[in-house]
PDB file of N, CA and C in Angstrom:
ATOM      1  N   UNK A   1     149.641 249.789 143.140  1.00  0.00           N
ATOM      2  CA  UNK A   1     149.500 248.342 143.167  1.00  0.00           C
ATOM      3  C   UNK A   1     150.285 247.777 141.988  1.00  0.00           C
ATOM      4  N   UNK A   2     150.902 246.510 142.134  1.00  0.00           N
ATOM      5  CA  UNK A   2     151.540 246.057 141.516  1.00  0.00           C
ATOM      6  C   UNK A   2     151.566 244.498 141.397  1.00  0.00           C
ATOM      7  N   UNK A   3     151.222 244.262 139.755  1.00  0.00           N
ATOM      8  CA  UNK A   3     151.175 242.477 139.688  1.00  0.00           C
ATOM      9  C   UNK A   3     152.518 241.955 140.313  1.00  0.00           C
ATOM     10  N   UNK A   4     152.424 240.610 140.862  1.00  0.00           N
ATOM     11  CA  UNK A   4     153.749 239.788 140.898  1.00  0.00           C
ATOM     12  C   UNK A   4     153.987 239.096 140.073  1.00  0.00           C
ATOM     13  N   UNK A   5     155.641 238.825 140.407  1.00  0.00           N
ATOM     14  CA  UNK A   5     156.339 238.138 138.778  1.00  0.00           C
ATOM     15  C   UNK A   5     155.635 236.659 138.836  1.00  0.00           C
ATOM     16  N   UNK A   6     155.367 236.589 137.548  1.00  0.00           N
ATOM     17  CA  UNK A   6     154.595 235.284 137.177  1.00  0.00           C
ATOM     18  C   UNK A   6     152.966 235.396 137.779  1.00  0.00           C
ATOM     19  N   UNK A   7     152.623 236.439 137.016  1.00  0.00           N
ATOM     20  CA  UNK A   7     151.048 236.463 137.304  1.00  0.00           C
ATOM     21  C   UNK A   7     150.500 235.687 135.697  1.00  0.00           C
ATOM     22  N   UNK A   8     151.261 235.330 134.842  1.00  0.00           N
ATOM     23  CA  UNK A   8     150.643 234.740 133.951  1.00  0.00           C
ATOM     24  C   UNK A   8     150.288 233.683 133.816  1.00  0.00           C
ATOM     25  N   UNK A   9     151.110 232.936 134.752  1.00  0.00           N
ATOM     26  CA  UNK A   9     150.884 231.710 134.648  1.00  0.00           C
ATOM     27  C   UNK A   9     149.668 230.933 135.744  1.00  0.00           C
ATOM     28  N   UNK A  10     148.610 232.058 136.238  1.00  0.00           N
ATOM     29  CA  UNK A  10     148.289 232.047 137.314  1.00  0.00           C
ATOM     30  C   UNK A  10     146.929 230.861 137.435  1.00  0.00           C
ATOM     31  N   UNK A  11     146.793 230.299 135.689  1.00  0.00           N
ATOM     32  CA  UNK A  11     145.486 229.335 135.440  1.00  0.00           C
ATOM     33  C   UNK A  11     146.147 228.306 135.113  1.00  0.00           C
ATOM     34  N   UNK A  12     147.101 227.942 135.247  1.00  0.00           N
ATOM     35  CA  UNK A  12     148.316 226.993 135.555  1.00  0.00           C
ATOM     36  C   UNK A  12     148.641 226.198 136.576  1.00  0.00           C
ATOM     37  N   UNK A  13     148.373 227.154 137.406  1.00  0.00           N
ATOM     38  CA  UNK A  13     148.911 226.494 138.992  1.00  0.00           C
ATOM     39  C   UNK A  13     148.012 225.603 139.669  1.00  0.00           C
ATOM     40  N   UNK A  14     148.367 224.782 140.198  1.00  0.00           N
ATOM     41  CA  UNK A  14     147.278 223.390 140.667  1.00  0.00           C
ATOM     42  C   UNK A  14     146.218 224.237 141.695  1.00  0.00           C
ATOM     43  N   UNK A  15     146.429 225.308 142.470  1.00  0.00           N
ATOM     44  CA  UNK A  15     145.829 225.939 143.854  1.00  0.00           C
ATOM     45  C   UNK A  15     144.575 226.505 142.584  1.00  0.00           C
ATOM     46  N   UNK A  16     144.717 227.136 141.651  1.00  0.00           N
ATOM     47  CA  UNK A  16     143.683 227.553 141.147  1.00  0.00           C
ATOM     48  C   UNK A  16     142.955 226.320 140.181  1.00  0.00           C
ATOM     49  N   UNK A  17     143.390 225.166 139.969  1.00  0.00           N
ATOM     50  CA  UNK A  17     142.176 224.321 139.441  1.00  0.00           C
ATOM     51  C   UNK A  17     141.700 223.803 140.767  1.00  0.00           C
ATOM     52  N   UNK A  18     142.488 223.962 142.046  1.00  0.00           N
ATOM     53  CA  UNK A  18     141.751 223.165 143.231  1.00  0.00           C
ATOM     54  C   UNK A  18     140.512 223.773 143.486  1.00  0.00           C
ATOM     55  N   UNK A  19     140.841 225.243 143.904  1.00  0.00           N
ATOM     56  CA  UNK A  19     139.982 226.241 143.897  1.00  0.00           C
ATOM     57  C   UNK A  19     138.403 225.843 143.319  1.00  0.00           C
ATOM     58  N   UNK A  20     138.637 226.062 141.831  1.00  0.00           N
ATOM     59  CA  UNK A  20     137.802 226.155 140.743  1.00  0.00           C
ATOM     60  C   UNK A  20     137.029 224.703 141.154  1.00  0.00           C
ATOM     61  N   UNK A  21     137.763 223.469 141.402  1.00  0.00           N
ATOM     62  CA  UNK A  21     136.805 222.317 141.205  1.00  0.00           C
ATOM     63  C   UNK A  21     136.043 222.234 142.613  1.00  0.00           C
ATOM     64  N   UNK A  22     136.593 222.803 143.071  1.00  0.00           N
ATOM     65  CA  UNK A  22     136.302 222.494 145.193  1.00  0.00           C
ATOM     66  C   UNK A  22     134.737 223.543 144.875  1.00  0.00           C
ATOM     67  N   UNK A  23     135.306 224.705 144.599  1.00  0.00           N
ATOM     68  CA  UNK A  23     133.720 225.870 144.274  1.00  0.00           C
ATOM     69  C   UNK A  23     133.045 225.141 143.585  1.00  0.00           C
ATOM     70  N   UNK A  24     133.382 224.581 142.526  1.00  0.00           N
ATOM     71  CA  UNK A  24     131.959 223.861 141.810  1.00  0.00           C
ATOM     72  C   UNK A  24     131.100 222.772 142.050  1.00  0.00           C
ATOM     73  N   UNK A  25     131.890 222.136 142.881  1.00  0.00           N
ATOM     74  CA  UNK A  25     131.382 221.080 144.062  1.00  0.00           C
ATOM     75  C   UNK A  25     130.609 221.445 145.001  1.00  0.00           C
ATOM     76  N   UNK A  26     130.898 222.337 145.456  1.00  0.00           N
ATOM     77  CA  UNK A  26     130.009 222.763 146.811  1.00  0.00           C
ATOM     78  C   UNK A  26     129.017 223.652 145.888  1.00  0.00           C
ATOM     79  N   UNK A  27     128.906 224.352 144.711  1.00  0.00           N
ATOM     80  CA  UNK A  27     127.967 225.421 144.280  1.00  0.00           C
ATOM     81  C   UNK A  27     126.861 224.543 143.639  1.00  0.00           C
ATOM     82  N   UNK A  28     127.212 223.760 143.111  1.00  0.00           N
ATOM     83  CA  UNK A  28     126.582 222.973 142.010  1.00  0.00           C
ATOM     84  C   UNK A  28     126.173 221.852 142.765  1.00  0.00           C
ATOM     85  N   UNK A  29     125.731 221.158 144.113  1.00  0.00           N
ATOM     86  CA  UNK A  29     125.558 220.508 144.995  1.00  0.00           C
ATOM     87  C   UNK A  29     124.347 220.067 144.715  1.00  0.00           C
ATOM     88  N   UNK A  30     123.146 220.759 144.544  1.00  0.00           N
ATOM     89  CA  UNK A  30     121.891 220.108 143.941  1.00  0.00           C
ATOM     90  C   UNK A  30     121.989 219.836 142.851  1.00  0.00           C
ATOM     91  N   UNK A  31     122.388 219.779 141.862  1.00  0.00           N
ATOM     92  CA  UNK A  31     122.999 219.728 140.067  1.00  0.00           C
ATOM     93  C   UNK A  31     123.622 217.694 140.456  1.00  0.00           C
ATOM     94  N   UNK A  32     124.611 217.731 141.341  1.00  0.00           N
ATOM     95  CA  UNK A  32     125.161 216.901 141.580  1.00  0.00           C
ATOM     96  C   UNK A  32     124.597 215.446 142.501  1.00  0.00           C
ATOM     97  N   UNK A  33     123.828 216.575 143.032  1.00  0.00           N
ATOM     98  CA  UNK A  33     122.349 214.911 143.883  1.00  0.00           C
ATOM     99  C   UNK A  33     121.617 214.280 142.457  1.00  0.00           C
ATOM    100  N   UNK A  34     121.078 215.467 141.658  1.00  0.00           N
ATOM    101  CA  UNK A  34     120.847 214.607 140.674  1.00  0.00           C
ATOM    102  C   UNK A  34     121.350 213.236 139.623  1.00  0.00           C
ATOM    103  N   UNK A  35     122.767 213.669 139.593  1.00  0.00           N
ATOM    104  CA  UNK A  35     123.672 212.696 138.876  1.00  0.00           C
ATOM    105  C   UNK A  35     123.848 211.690 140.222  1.00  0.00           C
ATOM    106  N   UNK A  36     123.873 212.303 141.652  1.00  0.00           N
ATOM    107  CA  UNK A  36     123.954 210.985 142.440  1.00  0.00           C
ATOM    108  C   UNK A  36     122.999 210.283 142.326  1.00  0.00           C
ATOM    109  N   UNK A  37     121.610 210.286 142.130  1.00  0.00           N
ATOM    110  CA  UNK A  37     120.447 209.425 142.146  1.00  0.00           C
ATOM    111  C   UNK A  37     120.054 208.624 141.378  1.00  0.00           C
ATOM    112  N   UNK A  38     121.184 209.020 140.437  1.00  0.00           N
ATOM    113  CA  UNK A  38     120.891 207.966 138.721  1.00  0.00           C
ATOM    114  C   UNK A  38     122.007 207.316 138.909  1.00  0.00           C
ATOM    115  N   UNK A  39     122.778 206.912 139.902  1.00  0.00           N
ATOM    116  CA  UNK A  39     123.839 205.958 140.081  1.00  0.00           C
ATOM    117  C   UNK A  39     123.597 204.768 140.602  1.00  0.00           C
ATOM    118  N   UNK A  40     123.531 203.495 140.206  1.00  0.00           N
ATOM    119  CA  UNK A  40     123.461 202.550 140.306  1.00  0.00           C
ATOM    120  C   UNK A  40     123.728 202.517 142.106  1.00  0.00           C
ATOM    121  N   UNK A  41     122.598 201.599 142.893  1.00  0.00           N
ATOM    122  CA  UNK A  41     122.679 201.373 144.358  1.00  0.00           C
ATOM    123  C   UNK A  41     123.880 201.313 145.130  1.00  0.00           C
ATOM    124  N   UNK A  42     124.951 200.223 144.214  1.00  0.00           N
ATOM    125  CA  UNK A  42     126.124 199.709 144.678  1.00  0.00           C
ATOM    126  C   UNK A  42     126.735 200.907 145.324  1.00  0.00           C
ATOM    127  N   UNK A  43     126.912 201.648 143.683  1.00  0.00           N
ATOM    128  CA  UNK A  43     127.637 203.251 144.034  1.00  0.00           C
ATOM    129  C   UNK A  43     127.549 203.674 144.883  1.00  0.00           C
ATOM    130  N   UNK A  44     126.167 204.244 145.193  1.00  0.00           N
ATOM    131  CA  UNK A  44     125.698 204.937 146.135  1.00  0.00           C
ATOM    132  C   UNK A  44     125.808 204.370 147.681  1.00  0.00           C
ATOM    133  N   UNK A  45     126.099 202.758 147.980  1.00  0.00           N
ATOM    134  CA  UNK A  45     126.261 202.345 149.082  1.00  0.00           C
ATOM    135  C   UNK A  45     127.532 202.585 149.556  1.00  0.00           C
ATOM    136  N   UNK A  46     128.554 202.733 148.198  1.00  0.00           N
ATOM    137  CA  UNK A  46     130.208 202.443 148.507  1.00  0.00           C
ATOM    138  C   UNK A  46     130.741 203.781 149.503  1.00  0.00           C
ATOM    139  N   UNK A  47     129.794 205.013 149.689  1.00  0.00           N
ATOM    140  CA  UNK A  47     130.335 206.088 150.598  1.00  0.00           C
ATOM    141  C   UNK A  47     129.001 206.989 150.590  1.00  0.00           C
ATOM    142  N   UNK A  48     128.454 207.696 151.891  1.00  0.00           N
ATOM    143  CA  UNK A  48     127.822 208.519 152.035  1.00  0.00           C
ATOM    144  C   UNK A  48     127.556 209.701 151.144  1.00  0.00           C
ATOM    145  N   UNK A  49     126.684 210.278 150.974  1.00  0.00           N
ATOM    146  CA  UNK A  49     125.978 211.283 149.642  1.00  0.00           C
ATOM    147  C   UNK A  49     127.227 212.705 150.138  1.00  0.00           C
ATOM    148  N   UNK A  50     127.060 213.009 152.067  1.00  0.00           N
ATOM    149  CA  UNK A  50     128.078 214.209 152.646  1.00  0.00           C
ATOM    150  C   UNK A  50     129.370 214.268 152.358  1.00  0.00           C
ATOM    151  N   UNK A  51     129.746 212.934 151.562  1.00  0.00           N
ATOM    152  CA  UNK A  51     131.047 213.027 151.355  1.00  0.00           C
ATOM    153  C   UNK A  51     131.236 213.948 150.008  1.00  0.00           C
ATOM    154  N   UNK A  52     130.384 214.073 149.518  1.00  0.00           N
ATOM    155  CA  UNK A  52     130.712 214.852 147.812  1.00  0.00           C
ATOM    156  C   UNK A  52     131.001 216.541 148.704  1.00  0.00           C
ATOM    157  N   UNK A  53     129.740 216.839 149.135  1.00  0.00           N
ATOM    158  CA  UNK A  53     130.514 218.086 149.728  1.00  0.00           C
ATOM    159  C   UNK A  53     131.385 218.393 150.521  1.00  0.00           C
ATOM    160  N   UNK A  54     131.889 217.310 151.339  1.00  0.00           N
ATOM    161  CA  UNK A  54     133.195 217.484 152.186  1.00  0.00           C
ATOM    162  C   UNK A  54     134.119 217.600 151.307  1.00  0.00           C
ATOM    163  N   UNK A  55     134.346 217.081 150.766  1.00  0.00           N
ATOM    164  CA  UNK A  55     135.014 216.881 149.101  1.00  0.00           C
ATOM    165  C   UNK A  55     135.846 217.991 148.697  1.00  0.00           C
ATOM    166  N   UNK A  56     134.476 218.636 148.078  1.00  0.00           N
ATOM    167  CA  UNK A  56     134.551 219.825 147.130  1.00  0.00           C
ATOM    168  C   UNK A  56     135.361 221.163 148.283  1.00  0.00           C
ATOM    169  N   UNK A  57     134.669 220.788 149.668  1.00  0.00           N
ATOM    170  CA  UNK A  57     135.149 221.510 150.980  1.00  0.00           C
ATOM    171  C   UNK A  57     136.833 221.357 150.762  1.00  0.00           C
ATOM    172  N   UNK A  58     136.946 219.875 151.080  1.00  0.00           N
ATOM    173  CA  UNK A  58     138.207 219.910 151.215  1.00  0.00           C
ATOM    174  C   UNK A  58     139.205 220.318 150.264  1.00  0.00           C
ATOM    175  N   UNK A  59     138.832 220.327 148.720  1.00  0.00           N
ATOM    176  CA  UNK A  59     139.591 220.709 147.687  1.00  0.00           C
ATOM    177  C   UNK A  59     140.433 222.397 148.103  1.00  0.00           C
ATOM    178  N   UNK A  60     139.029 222.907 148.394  1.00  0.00           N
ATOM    179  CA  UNK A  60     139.177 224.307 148.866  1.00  0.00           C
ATOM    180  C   UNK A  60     139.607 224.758 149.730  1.00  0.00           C
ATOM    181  N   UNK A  61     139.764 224.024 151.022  1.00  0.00           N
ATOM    182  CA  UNK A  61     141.175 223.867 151.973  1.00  0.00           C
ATOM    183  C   UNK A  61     142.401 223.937 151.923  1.00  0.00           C
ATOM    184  N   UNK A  62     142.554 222.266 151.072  1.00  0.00           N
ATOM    185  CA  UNK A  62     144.338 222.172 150.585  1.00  0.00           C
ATOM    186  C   UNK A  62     144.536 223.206 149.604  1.00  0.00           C
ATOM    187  N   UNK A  63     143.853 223.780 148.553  1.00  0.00           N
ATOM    188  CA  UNK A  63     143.988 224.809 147.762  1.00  0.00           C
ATOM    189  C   UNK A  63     145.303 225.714 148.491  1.00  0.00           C
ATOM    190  N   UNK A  64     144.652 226.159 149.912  1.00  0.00           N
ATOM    191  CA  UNK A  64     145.740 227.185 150.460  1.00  0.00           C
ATOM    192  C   UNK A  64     147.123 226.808 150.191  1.00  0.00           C
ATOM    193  N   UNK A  65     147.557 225.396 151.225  1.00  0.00           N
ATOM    194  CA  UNK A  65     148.668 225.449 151.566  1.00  0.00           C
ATOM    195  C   UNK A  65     149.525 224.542 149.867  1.00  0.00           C
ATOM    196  N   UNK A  66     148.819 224.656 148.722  1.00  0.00           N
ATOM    197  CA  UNK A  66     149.069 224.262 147.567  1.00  0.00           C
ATOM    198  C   UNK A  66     149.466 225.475 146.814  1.00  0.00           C
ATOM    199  N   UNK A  67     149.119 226.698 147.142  1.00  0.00           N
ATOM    200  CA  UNK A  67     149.684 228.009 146.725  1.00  0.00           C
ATOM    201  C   UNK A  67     151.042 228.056 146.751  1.00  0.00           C
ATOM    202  N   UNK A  68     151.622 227.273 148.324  1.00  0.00           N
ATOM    203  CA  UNK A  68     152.972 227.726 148.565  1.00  0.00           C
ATOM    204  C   UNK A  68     153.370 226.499 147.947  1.00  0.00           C
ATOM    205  N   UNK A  69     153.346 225.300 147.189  1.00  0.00           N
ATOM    206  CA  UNK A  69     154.292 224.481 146.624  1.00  0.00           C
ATOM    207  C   UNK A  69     154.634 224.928 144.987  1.00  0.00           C
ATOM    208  N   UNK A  70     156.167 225.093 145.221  1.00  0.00           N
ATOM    209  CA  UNK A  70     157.082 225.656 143.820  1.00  0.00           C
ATOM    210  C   UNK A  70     156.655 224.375 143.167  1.00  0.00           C
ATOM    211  N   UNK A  71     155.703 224.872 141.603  1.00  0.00           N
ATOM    212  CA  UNK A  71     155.875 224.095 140.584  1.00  0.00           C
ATOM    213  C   UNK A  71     157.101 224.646 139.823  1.00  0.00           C
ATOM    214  N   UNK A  72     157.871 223.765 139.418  1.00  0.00           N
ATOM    215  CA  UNK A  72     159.077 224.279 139.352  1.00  0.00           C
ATOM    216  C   UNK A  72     158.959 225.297 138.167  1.00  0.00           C
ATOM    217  N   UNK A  73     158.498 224.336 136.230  1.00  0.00           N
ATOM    218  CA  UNK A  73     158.377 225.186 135.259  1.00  0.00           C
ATOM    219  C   UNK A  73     158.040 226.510 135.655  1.00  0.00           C
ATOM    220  N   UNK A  74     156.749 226.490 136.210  1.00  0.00           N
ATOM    221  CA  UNK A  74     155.728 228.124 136.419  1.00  0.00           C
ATOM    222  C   UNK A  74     156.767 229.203 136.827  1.00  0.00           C
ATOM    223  N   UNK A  75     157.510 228.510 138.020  1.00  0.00           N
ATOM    224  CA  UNK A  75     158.510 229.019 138.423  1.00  0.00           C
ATOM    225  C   UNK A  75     159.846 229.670 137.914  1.00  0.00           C
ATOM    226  N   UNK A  76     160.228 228.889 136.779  1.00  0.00           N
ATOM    227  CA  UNK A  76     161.037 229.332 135.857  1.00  0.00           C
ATOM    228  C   UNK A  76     160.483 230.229 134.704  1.00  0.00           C
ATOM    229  N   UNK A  77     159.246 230.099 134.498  1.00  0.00           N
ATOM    230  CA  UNK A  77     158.550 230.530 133.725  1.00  0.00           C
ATOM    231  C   UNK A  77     158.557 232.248 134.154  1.00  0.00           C
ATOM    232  N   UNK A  78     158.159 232.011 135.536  1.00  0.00           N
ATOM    233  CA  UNK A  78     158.192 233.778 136.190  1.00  0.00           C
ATOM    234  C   UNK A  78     159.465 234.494 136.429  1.00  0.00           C
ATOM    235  N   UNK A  79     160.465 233.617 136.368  1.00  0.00           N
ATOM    236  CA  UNK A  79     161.887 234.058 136.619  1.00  0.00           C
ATOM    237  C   UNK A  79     162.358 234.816 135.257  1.00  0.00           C
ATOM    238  N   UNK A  80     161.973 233.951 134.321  1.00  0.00           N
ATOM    239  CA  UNK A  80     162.490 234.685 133.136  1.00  0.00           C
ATOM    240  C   UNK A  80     161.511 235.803 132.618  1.00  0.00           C
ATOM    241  N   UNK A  81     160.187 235.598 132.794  1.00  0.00           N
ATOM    242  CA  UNK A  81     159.294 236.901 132.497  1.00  0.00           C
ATOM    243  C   UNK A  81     160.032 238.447 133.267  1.00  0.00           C
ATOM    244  N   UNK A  82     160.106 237.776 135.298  1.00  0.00           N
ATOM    245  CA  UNK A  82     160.875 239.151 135.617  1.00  0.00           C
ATOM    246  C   UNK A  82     161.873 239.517 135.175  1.00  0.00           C
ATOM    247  N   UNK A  83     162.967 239.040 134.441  1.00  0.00           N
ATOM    248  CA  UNK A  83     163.872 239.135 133.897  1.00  0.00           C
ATOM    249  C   UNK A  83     164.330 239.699 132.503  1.00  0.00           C
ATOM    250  N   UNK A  84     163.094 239.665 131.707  1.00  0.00           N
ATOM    251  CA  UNK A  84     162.675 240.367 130.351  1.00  0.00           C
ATOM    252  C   UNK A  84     162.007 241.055 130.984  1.00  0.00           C
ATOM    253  N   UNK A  85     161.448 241.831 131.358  1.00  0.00           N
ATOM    254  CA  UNK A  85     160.953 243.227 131.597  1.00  0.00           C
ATOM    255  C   UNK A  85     161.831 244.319 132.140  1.00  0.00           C
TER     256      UNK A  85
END
């Protein structure tokens, strides 16, 4: 087995903060009714409570096809790492 070029930069890339915030949305879901219930009525009228976890759902969706968009730096970043080794 073998890392790929530019595995360093891998807490960098937007797919892994999507990841990370989409999981903590959907994990932390009762954590998060709480902070919904101390929100002023208005708030709470302006969109349904299911939308926080569709949300966090959907983060974790686009995550995928956000893997395949070249951030360019990261990108250069891994070019020259494979390149020094």
């Amino acid at each position: 087995m073998e890392l790929i070029s530019g595995w360093r930069t891998w807490w960098k890339q937007i797919s892994t903060w999507m990841v990370a915030a989409g999981s903590s949305i959907v994990a932390f879901a009762p954590e998060l009714m709480e902070i919904w219930r101390s929100l002023p009525i208005e708030v709470q009228a302006s969109f349904p409570v299911e939308w926080i976890r569709a949300f966090g759902l959907s983060l974790v969706i686009a995550s995928i096809p956000a893997k395949l968009i070249r951030q360019r730096k990261l990108y250069e970043q891994a070019q020259d790492d494979l390149y020094a080794e």
